[in-house]
PDB file of N, CA and C in Angstrom:
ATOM      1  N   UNK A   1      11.708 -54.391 -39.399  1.00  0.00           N
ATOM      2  CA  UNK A   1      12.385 -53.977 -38.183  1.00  0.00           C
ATOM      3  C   UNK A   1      12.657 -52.470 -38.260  1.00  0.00           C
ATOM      4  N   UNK A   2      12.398 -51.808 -37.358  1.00  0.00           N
ATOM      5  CA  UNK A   2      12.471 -50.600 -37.288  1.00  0.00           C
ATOM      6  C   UNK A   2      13.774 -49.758 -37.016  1.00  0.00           C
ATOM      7  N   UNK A   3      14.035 -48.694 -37.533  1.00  0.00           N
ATOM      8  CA  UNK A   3      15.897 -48.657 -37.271  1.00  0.00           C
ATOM      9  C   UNK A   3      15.649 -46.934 -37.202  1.00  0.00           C
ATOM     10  N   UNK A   4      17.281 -46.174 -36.889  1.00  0.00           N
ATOM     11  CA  UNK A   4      17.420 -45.261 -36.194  1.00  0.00           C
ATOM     12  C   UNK A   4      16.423 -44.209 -36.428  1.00  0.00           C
ATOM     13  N   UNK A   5      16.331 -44.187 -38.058  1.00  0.00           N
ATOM     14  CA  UNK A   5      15.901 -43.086 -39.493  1.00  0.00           C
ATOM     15  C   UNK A   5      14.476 -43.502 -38.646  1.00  0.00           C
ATOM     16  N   UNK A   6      13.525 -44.449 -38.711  1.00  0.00           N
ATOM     17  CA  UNK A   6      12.468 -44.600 -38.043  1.00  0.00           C
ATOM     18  C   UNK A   6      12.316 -43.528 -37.155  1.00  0.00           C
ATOM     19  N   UNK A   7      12.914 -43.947 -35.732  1.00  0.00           N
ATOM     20  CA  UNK A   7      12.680 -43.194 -34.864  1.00  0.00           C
ATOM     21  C   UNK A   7      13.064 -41.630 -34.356  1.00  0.00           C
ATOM     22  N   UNK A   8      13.718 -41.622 -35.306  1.00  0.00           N
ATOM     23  CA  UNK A   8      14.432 -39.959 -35.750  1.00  0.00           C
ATOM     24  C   UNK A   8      12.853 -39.142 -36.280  1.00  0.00           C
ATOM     25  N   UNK A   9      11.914 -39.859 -37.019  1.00  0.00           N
ATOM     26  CA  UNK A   9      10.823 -39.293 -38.409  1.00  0.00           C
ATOM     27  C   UNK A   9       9.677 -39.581 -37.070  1.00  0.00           C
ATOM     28  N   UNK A  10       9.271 -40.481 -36.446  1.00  0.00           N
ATOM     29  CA  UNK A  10       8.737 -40.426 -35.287  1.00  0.00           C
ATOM     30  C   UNK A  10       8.821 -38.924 -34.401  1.00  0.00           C
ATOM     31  N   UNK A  11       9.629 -39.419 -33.451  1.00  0.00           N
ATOM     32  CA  UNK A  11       9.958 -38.299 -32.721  1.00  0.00           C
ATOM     33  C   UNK A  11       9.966 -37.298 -32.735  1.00  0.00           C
ATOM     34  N   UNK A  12      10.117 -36.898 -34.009  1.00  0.00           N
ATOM     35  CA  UNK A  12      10.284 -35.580 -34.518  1.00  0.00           C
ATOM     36  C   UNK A  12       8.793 -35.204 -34.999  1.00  0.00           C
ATOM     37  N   UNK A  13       7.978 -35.981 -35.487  1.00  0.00           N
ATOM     38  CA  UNK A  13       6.732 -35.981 -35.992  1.00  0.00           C
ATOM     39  C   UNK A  13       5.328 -35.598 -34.717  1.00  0.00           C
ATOM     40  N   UNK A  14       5.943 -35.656 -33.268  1.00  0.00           N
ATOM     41  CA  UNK A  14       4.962 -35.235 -32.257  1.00  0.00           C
ATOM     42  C   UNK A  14       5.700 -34.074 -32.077  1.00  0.00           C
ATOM     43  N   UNK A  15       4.625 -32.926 -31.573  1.00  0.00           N
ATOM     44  CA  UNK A  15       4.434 -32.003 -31.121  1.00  0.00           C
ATOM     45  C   UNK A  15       5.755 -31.466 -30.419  1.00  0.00           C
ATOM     46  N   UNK A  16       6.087 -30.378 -30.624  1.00  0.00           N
ATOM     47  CA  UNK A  16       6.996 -29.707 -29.661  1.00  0.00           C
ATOM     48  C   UNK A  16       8.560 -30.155 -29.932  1.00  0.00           C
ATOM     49  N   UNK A  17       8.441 -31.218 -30.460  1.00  0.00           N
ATOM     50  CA  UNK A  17      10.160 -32.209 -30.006  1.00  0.00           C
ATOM     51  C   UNK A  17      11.150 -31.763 -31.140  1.00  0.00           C
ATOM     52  N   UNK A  18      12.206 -31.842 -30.294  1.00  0.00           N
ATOM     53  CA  UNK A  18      13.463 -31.228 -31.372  1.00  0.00           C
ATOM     54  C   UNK A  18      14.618 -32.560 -30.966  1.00  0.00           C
ATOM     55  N   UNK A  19      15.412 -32.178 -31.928  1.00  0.00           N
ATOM     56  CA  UNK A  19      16.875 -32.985 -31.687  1.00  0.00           C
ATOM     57  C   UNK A  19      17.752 -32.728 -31.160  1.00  0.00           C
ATOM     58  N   UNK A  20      18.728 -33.177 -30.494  1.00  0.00           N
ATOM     59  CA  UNK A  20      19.769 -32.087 -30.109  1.00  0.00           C
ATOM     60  C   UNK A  20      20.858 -33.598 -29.450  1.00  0.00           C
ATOM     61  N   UNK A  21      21.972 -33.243 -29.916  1.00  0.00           N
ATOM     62  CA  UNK A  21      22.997 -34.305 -29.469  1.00  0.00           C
ATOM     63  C   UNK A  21      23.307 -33.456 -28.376  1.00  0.00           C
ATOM     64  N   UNK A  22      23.370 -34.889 -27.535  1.00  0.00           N
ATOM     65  CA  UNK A  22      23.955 -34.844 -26.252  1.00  0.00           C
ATOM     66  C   UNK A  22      24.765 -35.889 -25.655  1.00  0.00           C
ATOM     67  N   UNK A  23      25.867 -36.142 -24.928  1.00  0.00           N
ATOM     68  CA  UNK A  23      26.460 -37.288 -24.341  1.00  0.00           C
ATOM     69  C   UNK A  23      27.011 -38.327 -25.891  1.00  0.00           C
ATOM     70  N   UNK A  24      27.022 -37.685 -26.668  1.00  0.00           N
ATOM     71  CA  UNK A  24      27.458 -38.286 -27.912  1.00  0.00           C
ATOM     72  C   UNK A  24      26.273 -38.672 -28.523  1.00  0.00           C
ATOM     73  N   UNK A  25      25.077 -38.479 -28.189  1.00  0.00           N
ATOM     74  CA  UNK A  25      24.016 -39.235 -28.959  1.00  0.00           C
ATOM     75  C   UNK A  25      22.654 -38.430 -29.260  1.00  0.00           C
ATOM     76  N   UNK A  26      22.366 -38.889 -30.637  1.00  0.00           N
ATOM     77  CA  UNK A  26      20.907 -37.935 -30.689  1.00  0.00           C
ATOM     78  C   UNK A  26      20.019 -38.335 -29.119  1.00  0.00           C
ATOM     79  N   UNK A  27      19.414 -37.104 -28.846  1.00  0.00           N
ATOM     80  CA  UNK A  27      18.380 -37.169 -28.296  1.00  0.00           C
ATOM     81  C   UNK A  27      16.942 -36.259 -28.066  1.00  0.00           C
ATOM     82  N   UNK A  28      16.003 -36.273 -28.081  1.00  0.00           N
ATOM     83  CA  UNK A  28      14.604 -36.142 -28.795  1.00  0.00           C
ATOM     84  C   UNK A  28      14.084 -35.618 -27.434  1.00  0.00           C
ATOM     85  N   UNK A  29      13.101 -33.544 -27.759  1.00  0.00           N
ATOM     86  CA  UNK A  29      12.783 -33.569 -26.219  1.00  0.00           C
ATOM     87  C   UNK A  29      12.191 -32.776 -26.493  1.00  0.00           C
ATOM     88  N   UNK A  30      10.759 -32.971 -25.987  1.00  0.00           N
ATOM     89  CA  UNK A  30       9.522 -32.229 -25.961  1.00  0.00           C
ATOM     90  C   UNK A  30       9.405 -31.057 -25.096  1.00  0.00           C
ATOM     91  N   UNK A  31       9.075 -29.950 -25.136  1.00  0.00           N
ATOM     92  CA  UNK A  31       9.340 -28.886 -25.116  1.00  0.00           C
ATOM     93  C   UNK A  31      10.536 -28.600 -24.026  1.00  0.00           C
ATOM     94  N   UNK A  32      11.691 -29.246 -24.711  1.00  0.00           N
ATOM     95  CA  UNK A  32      13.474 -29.096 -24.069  1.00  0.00           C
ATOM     96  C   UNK A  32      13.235 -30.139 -22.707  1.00  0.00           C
ATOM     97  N   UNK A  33      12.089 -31.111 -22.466  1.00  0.00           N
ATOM     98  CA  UNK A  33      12.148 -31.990 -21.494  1.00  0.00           C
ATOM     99  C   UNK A  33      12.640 -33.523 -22.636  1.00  0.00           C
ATOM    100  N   UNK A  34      13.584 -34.229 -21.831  1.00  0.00           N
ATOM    101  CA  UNK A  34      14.192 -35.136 -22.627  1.00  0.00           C
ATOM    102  C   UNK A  34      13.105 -36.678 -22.333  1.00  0.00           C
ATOM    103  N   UNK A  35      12.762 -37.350 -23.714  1.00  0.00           N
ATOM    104  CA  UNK A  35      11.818 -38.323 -23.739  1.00  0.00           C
ATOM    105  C   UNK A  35      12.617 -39.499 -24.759  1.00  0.00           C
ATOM    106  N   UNK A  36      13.235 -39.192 -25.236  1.00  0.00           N
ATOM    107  CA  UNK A  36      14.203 -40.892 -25.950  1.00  0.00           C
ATOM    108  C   UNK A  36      15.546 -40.957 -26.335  1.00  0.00           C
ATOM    109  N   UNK A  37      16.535 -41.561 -26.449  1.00  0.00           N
ATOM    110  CA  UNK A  37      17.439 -41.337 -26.620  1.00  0.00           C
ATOM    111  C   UNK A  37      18.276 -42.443 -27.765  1.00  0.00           C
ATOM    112  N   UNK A  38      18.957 -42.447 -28.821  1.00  0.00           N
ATOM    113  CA  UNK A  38      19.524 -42.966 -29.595  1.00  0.00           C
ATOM    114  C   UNK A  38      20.942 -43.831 -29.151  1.00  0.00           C
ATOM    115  N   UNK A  39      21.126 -44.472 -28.282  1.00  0.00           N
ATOM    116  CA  UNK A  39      22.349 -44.971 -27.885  1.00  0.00           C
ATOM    117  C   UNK A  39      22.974 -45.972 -28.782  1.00  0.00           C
ATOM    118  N   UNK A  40      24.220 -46.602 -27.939  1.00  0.00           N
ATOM    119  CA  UNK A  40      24.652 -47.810 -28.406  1.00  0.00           C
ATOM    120  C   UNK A  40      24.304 -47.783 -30.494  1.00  0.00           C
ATOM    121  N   UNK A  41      25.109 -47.442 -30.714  1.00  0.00           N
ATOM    122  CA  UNK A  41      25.634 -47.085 -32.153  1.00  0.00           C
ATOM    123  C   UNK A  41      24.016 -46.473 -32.730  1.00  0.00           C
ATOM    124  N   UNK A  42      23.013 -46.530 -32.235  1.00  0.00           N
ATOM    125  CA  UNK A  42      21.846 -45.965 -32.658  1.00  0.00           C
ATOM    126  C   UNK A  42      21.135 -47.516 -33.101  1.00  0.00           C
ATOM    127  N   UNK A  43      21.320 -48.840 -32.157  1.00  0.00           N
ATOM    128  CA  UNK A  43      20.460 -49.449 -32.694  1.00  0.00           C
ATOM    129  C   UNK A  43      19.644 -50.221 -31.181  1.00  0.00           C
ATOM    130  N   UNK A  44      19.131 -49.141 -30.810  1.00  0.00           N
ATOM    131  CA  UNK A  44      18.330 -49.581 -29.719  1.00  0.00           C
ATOM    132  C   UNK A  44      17.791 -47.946 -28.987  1.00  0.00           C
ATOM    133  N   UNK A  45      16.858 -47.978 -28.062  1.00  0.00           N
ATOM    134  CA  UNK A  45      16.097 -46.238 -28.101  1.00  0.00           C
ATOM    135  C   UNK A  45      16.225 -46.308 -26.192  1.00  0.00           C
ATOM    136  N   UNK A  46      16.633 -45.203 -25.823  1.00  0.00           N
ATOM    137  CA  UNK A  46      16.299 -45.373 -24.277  1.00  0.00           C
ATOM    138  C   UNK A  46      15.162 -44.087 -24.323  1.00  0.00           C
ATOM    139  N   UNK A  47      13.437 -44.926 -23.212  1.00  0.00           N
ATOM    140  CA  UNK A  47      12.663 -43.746 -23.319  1.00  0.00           C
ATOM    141  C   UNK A  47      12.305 -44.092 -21.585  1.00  0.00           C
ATOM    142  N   UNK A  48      11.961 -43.022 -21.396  1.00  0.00           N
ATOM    143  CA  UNK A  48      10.944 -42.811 -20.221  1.00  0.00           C
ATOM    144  C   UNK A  48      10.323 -43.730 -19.780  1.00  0.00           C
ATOM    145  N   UNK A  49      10.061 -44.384 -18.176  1.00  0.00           N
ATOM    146  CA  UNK A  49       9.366 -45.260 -18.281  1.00  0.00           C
ATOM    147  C   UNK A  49       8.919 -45.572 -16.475  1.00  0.00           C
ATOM    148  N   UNK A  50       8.159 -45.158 -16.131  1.00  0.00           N
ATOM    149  CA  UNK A  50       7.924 -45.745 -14.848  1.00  0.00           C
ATOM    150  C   UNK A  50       8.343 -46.524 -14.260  1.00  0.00           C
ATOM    151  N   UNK A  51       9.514 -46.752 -13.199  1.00  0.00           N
ATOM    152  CA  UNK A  51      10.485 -47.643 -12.376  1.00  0.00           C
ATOM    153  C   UNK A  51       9.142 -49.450 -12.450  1.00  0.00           C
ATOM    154  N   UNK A  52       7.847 -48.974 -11.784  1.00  0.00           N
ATOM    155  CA  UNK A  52       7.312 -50.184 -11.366  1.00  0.00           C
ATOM    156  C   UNK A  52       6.857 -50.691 -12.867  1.00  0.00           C
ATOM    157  N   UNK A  53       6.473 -49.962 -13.853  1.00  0.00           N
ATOM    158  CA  UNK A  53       6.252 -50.650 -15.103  1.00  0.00           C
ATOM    159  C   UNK A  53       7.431 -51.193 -15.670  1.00  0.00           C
ATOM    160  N   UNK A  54       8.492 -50.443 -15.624  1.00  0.00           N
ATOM    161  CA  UNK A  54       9.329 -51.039 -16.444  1.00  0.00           C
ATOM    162  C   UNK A  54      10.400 -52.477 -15.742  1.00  0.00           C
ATOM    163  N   UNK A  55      10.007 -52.188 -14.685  1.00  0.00           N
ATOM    164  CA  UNK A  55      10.536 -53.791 -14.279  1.00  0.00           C
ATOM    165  C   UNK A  55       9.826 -55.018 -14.743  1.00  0.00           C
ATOM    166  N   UNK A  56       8.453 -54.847 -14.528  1.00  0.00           N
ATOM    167  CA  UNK A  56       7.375 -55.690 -15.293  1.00  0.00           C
ATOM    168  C   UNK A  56       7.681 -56.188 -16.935  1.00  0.00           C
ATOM    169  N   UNK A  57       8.040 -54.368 -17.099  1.00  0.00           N
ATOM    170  CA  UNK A  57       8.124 -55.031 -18.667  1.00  0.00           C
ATOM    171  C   UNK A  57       9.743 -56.079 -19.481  1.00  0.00           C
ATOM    172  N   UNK A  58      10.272 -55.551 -18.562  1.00  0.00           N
ATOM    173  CA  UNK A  58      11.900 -55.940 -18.048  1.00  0.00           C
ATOM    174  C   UNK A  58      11.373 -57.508 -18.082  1.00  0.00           C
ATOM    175  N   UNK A  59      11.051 -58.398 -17.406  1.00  0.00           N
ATOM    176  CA  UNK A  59      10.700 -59.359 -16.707  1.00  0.00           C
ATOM    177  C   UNK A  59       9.860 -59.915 -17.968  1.00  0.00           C
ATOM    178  N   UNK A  60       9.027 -59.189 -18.141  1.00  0.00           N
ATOM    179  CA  UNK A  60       7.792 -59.967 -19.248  1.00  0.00           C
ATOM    180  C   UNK A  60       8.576 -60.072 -20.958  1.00  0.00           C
ATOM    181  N   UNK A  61       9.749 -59.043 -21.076  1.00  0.00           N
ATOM    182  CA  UNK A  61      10.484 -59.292 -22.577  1.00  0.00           C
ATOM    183  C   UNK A  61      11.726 -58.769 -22.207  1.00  0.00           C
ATOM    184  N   UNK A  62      12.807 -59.587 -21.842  1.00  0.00           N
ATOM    185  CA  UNK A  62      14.193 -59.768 -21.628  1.00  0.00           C
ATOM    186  C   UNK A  62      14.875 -59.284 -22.469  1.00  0.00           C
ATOM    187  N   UNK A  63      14.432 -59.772 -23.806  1.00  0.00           N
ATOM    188  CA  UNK A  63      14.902 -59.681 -24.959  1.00  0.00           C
ATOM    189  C   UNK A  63      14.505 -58.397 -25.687  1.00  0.00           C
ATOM    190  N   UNK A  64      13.940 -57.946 -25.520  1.00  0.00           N
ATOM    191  CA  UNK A  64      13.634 -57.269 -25.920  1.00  0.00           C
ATOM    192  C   UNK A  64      13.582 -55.428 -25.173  1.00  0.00           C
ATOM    193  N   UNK A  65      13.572 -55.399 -23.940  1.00  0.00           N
ATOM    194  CA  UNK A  65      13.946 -54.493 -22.705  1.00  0.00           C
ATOM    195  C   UNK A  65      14.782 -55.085 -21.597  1.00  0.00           C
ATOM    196  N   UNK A  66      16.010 -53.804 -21.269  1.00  0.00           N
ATOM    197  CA  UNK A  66      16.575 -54.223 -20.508  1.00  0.00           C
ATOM    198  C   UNK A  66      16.923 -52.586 -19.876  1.00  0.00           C
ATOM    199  N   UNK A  67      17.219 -52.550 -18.937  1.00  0.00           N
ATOM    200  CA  UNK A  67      17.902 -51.433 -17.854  1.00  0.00           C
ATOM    201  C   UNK A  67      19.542 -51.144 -17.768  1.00  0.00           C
ATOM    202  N   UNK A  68      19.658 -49.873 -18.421  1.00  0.00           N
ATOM    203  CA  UNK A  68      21.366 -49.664 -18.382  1.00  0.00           C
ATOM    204  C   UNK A  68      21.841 -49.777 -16.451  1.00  0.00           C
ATOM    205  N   UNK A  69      22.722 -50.205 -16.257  1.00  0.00           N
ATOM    206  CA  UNK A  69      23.621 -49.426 -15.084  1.00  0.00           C
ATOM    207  C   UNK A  69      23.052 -48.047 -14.559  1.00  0.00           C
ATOM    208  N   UNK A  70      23.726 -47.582 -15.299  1.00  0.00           N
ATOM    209  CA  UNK A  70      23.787 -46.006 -14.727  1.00  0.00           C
ATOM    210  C   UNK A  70      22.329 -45.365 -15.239  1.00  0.00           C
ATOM    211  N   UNK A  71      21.451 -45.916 -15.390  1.00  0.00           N
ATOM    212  CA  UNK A  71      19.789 -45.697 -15.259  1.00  0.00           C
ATOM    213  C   UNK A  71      19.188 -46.326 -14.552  1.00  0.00           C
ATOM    214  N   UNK A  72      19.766 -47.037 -13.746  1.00  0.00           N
ATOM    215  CA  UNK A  72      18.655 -48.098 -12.854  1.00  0.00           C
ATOM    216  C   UNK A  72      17.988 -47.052 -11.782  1.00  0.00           C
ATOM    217  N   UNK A  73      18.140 -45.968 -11.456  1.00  0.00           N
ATOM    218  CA  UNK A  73      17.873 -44.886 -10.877  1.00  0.00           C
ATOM    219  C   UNK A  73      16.792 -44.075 -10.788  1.00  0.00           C
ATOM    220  N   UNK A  74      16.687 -44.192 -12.468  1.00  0.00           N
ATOM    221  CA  UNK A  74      15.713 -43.372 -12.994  1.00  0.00           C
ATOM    222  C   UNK A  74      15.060 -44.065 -13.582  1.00  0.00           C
ATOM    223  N   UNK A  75      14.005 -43.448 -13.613  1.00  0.00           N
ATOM    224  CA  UNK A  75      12.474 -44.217 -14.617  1.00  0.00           C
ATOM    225  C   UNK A  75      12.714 -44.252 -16.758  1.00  0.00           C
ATOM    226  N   UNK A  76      13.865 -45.048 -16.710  1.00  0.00           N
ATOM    227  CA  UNK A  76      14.447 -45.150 -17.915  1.00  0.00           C
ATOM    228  C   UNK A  76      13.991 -46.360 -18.118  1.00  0.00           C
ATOM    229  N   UNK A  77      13.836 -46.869 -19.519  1.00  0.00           N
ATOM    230  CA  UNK A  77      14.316 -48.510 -19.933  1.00  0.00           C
ATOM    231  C   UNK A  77      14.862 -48.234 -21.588  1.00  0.00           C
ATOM    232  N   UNK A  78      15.240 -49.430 -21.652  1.00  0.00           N
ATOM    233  CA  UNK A  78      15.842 -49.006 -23.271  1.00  0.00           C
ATOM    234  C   UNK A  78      15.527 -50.022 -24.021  1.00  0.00           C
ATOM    235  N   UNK A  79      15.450 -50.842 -25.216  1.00  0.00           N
ATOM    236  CA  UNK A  79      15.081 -51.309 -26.539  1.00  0.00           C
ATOM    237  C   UNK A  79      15.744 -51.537 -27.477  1.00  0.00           C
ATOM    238  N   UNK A  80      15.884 -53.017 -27.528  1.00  0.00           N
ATOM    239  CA  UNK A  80      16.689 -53.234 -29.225  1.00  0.00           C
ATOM    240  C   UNK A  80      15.667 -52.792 -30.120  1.00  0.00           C
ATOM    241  N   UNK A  81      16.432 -52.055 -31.165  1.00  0.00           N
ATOM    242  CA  UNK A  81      15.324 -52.083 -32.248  1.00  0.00           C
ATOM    243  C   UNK A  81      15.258 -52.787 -32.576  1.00  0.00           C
ATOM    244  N   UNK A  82      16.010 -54.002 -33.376  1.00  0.00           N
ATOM    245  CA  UNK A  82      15.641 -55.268 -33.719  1.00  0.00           C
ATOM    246  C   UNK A  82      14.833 -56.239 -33.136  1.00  0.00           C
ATOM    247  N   UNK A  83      14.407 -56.161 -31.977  1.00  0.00           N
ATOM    248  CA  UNK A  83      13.345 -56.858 -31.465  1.00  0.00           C
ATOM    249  C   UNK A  83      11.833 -56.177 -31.093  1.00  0.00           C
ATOM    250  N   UNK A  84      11.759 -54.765 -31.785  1.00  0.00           N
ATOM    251  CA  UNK A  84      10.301 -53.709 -31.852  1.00  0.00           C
ATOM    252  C   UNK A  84       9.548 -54.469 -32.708  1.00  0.00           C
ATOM    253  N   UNK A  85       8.656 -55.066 -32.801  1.00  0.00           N
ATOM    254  CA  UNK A  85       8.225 -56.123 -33.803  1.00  0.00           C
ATOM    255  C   UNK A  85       7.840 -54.889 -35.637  1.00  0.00           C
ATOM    256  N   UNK A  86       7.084 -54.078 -35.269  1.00  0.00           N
ATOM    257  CA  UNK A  86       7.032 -52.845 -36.191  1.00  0.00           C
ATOM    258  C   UNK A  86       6.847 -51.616 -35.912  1.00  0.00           C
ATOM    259  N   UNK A  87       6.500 -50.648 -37.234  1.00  0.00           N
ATOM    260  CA  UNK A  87       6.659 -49.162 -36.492  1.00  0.00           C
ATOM    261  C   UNK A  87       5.419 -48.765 -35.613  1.00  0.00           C
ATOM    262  N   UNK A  88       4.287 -49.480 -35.905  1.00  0.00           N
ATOM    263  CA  UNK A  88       3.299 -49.284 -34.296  1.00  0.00           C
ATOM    264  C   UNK A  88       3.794 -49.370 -33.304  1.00  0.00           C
ATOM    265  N   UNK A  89       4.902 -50.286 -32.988  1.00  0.00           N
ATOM    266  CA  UNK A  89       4.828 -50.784 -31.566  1.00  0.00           C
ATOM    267  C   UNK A  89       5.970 -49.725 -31.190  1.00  0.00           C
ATOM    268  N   UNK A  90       6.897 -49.466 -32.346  1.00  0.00           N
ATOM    269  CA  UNK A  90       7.652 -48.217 -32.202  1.00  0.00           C
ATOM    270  C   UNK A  90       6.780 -46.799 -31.693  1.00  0.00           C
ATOM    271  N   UNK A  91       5.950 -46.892 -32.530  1.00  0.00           N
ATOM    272  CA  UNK A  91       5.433 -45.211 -32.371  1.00  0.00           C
ATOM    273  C   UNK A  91       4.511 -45.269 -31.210  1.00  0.00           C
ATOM    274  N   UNK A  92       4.167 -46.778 -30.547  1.00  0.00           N
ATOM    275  CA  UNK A  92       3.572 -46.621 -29.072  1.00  0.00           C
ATOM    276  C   UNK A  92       4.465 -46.238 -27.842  1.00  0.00           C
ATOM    277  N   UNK A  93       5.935 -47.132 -28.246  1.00  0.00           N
ATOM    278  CA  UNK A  93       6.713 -46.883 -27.011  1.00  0.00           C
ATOM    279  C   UNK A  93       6.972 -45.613 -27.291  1.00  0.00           C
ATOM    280  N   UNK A  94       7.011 -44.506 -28.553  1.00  0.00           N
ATOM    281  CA  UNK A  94       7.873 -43.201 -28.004  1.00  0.00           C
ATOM    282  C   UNK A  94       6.914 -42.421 -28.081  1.00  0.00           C
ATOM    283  N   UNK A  95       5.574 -42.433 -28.107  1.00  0.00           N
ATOM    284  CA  UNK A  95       4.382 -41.833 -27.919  1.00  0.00           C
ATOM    285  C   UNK A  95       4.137 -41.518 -26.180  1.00  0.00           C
ATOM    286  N   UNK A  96       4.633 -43.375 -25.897  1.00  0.00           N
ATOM    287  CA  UNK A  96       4.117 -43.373 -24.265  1.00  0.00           C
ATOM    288  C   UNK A  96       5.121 -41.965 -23.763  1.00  0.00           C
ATOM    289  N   UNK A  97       6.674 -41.944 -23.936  1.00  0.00           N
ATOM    290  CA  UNK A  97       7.450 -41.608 -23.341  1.00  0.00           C
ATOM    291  C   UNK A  97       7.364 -40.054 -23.416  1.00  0.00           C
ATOM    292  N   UNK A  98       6.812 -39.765 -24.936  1.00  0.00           N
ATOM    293  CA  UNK A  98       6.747 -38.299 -25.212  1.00  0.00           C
ATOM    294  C   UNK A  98       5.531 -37.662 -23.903  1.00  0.00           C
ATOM    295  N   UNK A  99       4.283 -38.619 -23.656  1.00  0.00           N
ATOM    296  CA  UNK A  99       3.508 -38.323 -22.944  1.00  0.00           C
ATOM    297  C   UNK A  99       3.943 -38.216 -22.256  1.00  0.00           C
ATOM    298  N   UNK A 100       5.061 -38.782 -20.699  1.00  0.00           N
ATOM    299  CA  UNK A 100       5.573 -38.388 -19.640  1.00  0.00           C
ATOM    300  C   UNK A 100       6.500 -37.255 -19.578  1.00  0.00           C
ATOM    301  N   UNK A 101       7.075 -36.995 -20.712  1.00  0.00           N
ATOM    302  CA  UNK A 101       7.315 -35.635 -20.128  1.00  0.00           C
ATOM    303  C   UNK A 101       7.088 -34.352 -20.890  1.00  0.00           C
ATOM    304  N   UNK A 102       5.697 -34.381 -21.645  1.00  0.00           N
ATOM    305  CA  UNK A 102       5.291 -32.869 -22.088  1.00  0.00           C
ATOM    306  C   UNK A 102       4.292 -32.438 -20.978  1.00  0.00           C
ATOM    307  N   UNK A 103       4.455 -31.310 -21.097  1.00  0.00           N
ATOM    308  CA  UNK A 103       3.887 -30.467 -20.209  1.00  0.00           C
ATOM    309  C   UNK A 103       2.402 -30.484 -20.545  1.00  0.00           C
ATOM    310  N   UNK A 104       1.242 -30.326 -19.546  1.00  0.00           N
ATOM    311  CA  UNK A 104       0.011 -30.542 -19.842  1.00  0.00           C
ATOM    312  C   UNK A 104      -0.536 -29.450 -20.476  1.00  0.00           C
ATOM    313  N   UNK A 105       0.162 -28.102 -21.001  1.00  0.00           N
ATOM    314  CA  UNK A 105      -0.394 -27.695 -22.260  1.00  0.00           C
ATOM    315  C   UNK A 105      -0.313 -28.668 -23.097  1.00  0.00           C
ATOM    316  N   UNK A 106       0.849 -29.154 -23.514  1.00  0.00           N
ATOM    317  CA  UNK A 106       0.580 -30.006 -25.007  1.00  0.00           C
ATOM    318  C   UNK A 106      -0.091 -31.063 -24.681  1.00  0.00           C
ATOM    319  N   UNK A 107      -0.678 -31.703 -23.948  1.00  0.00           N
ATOM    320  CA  UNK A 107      -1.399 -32.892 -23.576  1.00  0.00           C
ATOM    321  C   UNK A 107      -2.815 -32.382 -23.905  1.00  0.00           C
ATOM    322  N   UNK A 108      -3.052 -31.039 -23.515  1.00  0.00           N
ATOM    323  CA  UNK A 108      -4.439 -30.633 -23.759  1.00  0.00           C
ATOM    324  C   UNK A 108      -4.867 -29.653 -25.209  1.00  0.00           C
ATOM    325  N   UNK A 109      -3.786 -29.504 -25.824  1.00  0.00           N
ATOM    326  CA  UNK A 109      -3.925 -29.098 -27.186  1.00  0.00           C
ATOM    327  C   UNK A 109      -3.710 -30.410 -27.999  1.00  0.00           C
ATOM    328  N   UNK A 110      -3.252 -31.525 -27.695  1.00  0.00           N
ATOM    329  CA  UNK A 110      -3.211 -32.873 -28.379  1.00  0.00           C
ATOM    330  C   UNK A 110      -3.836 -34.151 -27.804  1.00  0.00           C
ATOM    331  N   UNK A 111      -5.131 -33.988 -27.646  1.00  0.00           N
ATOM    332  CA  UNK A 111      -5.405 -34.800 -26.305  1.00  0.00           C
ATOM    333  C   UNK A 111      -5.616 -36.197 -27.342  1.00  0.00           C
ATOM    334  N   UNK A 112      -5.353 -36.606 -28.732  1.00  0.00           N
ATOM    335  CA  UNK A 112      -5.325 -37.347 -29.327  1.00  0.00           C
ATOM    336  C   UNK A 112      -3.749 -38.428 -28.618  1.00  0.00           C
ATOM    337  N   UNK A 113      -3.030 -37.635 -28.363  1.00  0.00           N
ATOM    338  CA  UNK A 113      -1.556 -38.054 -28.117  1.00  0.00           C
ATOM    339  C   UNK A 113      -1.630 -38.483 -26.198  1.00  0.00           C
ATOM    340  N   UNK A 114      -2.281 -37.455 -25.541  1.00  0.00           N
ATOM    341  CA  UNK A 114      -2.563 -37.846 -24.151  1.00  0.00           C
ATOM    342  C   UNK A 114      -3.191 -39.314 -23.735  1.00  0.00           C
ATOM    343  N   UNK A 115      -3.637 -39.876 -24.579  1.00  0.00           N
ATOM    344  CA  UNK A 115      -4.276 -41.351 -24.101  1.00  0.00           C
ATOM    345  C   UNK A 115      -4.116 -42.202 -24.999  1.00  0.00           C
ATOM    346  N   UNK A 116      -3.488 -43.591 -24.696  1.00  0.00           N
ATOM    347  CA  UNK A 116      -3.066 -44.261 -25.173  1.00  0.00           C
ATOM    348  C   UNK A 116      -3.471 -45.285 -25.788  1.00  0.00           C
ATOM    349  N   UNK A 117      -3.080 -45.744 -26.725  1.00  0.00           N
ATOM    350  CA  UNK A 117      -4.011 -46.631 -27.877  1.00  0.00           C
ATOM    351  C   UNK A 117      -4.797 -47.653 -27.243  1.00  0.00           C
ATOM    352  N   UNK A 118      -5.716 -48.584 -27.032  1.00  0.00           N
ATOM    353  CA  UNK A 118      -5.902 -49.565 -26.840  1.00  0.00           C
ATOM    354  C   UNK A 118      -5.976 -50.969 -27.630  1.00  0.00           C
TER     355      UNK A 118
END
């Protein structure tokens, strides 16, 4: 199961991204655009996520994704870590999220990171 230290060595491990607490909580942001966030004591990740995907994905793992309140707004969803099955599936969801908001220089100096695993 994947836990905070995980996604701290992640995040930090793509291109551009720094740390920086905010709202009480680490949060991770590719060139100063914000892509994940450490909430709820640091054991679950809020990243980026397309309103129409992430209802889908909402719907398809309950348990596993759910939508804060005060993000239902925005193209957020968030994640127990305890239910990320491992660190692939970790380093896909904050891969996806890093992709939505770096700027398409870094998409085209990392075009390894621009398209997504299959």
């Amino acid at each position: 199961m994947p836990d905070a230290e995980d996604v701290r060595r992640i995040c930090l491990s793509l291109p551009d991204t720094t740390e920086k607490i905010a709202w009480s909580m680490p949060t991770f942001r590719v060139a100063g655009k914000m892509f994940a966030t450490l909430p709820e004591n640091e054991t679950s990740i809020a990243v980026r996520c397309p309103k129409e995907e992430r209802d889908e994905l909402v719907r398809a793992e309950p348990k596993k994704f759910w939508i804060a309140d005060h993000e239902a707004m925005f193209a957020w969803v968030r994640a127990h870590l305890y239910a990320i099955e491992d660190e692939a599936e970790l380093r896909d969801i904050l891969a996806d999220s890093w992709r939505q908001a770096a700027p398409p220089r870094l998409l085209d100096v990392y075009p390894e990171l621009g398209i997504p695993r299959e």
